[in-house]
Protein backbone atom coordinates (compact mmCIF):
# COMPACT_ATOMS: atom_id res chain seq x y z
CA UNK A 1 24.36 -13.14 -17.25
CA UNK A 2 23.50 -10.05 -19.32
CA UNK A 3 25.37 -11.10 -22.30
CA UNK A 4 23.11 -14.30 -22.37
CA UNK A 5 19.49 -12.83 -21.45
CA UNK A 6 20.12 -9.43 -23.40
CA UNK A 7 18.79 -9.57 -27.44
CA UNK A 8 21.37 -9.41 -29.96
CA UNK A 9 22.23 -5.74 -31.55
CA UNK A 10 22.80 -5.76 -35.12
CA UNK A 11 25.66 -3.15 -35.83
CA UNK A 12 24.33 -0.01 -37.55
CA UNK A 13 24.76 -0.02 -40.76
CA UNK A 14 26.36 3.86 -40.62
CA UNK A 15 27.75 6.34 -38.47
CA UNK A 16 29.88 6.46 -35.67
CA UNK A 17 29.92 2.97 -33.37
CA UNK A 18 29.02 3.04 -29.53
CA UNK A 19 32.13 2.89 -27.42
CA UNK A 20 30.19 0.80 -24.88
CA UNK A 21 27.71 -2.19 -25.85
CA UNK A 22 24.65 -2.69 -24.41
CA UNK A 23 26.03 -5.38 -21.93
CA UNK A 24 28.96 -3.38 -20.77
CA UNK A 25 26.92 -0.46 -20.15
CA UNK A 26 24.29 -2.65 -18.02
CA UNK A 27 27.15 -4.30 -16.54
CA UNK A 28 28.69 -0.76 -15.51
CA UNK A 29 25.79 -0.03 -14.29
CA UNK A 30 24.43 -3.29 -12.00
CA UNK A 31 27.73 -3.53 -10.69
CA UNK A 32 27.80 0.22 -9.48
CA UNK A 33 24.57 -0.67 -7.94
CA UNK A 34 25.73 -3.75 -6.01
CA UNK A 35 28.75 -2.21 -4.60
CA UNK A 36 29.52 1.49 -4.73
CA UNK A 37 26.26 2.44 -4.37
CA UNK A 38 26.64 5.54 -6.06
CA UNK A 39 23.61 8.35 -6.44
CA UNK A 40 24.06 9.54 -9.64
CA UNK A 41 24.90 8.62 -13.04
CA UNK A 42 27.27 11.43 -13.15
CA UNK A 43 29.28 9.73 -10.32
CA UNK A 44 28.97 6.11 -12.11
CA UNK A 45 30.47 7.83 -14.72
CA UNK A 46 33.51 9.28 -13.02
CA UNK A 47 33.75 6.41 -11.05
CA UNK A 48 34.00 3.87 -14.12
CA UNK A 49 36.37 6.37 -15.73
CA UNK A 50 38.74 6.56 -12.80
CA UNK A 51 38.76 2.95 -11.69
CA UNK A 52 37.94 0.71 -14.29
CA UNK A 53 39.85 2.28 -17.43
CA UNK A 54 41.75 -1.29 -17.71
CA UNK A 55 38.10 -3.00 -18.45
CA UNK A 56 36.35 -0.60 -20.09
CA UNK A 57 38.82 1.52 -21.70
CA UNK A 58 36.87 3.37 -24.08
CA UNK A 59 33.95 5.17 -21.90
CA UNK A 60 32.72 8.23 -23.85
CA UNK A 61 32.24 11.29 -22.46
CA UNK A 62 29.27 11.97 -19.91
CA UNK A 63 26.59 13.43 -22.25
CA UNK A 64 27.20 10.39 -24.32
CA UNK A 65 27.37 8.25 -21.66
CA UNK A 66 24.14 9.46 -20.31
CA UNK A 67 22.19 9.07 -23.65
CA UNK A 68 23.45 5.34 -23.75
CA UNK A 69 22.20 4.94 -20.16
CA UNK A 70 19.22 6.01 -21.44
CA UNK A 71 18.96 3.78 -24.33
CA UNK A 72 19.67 1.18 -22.31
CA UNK A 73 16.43 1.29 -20.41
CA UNK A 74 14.51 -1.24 -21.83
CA UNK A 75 17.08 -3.80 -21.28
CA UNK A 76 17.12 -3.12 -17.85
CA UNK A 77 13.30 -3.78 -17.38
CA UNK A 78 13.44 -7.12 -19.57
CA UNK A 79 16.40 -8.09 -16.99
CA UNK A 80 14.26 -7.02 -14.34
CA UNK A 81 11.12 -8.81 -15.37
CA UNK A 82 13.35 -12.16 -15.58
CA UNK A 83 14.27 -11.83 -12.18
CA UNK A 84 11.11 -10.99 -10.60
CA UNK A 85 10.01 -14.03 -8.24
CA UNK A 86 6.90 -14.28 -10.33
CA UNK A 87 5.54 -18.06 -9.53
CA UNK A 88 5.38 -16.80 -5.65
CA UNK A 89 2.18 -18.19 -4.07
CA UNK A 90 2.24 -16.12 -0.94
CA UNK A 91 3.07 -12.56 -1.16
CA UNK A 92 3.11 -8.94 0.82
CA UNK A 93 2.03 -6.23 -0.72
CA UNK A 94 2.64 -2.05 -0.14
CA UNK A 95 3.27 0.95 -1.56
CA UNK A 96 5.98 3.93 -0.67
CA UNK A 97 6.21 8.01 -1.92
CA UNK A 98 8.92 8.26 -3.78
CA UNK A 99 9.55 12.20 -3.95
CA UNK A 100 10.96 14.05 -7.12
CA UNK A 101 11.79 16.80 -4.68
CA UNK A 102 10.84 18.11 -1.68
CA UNK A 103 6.96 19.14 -0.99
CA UNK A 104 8.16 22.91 -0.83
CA UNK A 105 10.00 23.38 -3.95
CA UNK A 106 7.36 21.51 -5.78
CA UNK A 107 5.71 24.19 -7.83
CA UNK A 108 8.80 24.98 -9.66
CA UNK A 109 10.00 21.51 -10.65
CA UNK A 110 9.63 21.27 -14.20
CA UNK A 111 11.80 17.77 -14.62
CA UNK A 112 8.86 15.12 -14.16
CA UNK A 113 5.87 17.99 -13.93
CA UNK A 114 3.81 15.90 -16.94
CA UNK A 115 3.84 12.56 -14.77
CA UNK A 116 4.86 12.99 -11.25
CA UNK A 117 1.84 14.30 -8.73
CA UNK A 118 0.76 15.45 -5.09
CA UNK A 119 0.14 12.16 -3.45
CA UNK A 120 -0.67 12.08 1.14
CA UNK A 121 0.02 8.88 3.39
CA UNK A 122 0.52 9.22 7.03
CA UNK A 123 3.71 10.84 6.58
CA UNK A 124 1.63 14.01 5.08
CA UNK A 125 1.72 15.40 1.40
CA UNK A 126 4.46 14.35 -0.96
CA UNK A 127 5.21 15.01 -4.73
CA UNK A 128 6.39 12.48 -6.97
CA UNK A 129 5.66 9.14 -7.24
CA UNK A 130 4.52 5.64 -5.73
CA UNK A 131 5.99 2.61 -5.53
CA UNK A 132 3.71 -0.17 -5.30
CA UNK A 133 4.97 -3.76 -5.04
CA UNK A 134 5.10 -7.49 -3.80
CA UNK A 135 7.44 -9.18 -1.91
CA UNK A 136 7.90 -12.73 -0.43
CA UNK A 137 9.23 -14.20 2.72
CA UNK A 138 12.58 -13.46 1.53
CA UNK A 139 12.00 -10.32 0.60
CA UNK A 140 12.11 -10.66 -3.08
CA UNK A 141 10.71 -8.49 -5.32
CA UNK A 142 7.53 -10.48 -7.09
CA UNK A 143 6.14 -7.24 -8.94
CA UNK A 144 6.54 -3.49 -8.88
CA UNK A 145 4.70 -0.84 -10.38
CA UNK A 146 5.32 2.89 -10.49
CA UNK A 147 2.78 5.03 -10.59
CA UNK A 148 1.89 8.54 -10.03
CA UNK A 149 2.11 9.33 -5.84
CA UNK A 150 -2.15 9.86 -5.87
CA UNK A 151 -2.88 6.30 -7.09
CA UNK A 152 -4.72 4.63 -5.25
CA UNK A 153 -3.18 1.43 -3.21
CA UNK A 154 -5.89 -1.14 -4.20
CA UNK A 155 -6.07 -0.25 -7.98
CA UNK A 156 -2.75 -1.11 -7.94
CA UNK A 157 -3.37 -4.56 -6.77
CA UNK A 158 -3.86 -6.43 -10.47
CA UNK A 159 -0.54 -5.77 -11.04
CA UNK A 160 1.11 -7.17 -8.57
CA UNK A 161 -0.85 -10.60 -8.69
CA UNK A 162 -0.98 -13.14 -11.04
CA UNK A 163 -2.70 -17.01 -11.67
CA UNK A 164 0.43 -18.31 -9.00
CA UNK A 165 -0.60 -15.80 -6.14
CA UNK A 166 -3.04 -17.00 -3.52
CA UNK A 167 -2.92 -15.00 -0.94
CA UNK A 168 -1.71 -11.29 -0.56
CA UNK A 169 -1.17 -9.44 2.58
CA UNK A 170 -1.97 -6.08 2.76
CA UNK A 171 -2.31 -3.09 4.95
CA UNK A 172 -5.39 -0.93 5.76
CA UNK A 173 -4.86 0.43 2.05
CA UNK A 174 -6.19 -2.81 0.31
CA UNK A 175 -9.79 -3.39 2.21
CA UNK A 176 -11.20 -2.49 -0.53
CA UNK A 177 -14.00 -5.09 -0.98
CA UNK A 178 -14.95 -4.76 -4.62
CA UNK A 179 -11.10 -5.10 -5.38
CA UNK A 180 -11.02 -8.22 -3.11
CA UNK A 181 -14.09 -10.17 -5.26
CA UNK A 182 -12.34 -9.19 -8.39
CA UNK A 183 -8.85 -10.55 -7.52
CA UNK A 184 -10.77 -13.37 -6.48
CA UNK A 185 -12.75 -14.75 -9.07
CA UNK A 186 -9.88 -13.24 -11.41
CA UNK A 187 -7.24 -15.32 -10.20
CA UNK A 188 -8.25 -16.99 -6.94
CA UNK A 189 -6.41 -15.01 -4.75
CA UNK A 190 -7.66 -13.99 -1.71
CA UNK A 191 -6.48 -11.04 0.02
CA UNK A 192 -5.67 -10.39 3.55
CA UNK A 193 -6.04 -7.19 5.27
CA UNK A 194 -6.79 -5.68 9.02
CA UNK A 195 -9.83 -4.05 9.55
CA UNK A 196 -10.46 -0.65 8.63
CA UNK A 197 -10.27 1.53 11.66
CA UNK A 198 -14.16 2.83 11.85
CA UNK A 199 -14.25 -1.32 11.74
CA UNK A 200 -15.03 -2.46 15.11
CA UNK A 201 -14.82 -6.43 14.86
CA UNK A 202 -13.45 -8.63 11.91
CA UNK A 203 -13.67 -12.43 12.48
CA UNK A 204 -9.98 -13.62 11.61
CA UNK A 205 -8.22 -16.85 11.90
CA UNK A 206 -4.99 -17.61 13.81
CA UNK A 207 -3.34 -18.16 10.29
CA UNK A 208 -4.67 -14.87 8.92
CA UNK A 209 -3.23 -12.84 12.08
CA UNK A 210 0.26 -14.88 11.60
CA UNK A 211 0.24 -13.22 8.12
CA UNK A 212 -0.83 -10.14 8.87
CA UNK A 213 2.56 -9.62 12.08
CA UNK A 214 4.69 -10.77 9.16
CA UNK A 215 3.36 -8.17 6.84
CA UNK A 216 6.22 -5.27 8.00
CA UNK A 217 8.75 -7.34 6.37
CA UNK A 218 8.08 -5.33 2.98
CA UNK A 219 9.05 -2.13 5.33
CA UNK A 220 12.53 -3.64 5.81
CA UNK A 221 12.41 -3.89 1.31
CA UNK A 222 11.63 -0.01 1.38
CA UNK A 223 14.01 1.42 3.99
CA UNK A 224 17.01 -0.94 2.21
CA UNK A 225 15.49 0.24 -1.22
CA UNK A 226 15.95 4.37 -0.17
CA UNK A 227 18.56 4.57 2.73
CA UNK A 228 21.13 2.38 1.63
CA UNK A 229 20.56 2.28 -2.52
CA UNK A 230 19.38 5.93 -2.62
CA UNK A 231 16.17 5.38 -4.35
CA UNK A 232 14.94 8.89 -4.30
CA UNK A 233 16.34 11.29 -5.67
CA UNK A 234 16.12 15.23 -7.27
CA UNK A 235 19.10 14.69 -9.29
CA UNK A 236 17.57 13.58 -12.79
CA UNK A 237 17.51 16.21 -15.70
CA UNK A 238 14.44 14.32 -17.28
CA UNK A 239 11.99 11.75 -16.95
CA UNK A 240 14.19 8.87 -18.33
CA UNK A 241 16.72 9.88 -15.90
CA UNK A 242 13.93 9.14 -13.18
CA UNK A 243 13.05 5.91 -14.69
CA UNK A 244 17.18 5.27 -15.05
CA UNK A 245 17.31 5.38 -11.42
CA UNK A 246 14.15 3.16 -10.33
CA UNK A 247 14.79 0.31 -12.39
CA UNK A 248 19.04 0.15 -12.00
CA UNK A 249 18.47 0.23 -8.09
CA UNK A 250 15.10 -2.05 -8.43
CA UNK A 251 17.50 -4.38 -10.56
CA UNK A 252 20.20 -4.42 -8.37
CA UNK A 253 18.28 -4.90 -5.35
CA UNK A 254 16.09 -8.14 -6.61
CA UNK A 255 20.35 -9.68 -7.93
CA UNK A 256 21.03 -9.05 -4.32
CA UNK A 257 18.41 -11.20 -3.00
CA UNK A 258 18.36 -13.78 -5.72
């Protein structure tokens, strides 16, 4: 698959060749993610060393394999847009912290200090970042967005929509009204959230509560997402290796459910 949807490389013209290609690298990499489920690069590395010699027997050493990883970023995101379920008419929508570190030691990270920020939900204050995105009744990812963890839910919302969605479920985060027009007369969708709490009544419809119990299935996408692919993280040395880690596991997650 990744040898068919990746571009083709022309071979530089001087210096010293890759030992890995694009493809093999994102192959390494995906297919770390779909069964090992390994945290860090550093352990894909040793891993791929140890046990796959026979099929990739010229992996160069970490630093080098790291910068490849690295280069290989914007593959990963075209192989991730592809597979996004992006024709999905009905779709759930939330957003999760995803921490850079934890809330104590957050004064003296320096790794992601220029994008990552202080960001409260009803867990309390966090530092990092925010994971919005969509999901449909299979759990599929339909959009994601990353974002800085104090960006607001419903700003996020044009991003995660597009001409095919018609209706979105939300959470208390996405009442916005002004938000709600604009989606609407942007794209037709309409969006469905419960009432804000210093909300009394809301008429609703039997269809619109249906929606609204099935809404916690995008819960199920997050706890999958960072207890059992290791989303977050403190491990990156930089902000690609941050960026490294959301899309691989984002990637490997949507080939799962595909």
């Amino acid at each position: 698959m990744t040898r068919e949807l990746l571009p083709v490389i022309p071979k530089p013209l001087g210096g010293r060749p890759e030992l890995l290609t694009i493809s093999e690298l994102v192959t390494i990499l995906l297919w770390n993610t779909l069964t090992v489920k390994q945290k860090t690069v550093k352990d894909i590395h040793n891993w791929v060393a140890m046990y796959h010699h026979r099929e990739f027997p010229t992996v160069p050493k970490y630093s080098a394999f790291v910068d490849q990883c690295h280069k290989a970023i914007p593959y990963l995101l075209r192989l991730l847009d592809h597979a996004l379920a992006k024709t999905t008419p009905l779709r759930f929508a939330d957003s999760t912290m995803v921490e850079v570190c934890k809330l104590v030691r957050a004064d003296a990270h320096k790794v992601a200090k220029s994008v990552a920020a202080f960001g409260k939900n009803h867990q309390g204050w966090q530092y990092g970042f925010k994971l919005h995105a969509t999901v449909d009744l299979k759990g599929r990812l339909c959009q994601a967005v990353i974002t800085p963890a104090n960006f607001n839910d419903a700003q996020a919302l044009p991003k995660l929509v597009n001409a095919y969605t018609k209706v979105v479920v939300g959470d208390g985060g996405y009442t916005a009204h002004v938000m709600a027009e604009y989606l609407f007369k942007q794209y037709g969708t309409v969006v469905i959230s419960p009432p804000h709490p210093k909300q009394k009544r809301k008429v609703i419809m039997w269809w619109q509560h249906l929606l609204l119990t099935m809404r916690p299935k995008i819960e199920s996408v997050w706890d999958y997402l960072k207890e059992h692919l290791h989303l977050v993280t403190s491990f990156p040395r930089s902000v690609k290796g941050y960026l490294l880690q959301y899309v691989r596991i984002l990637l490997g997650y949507q080939l799962m459910r595909l």
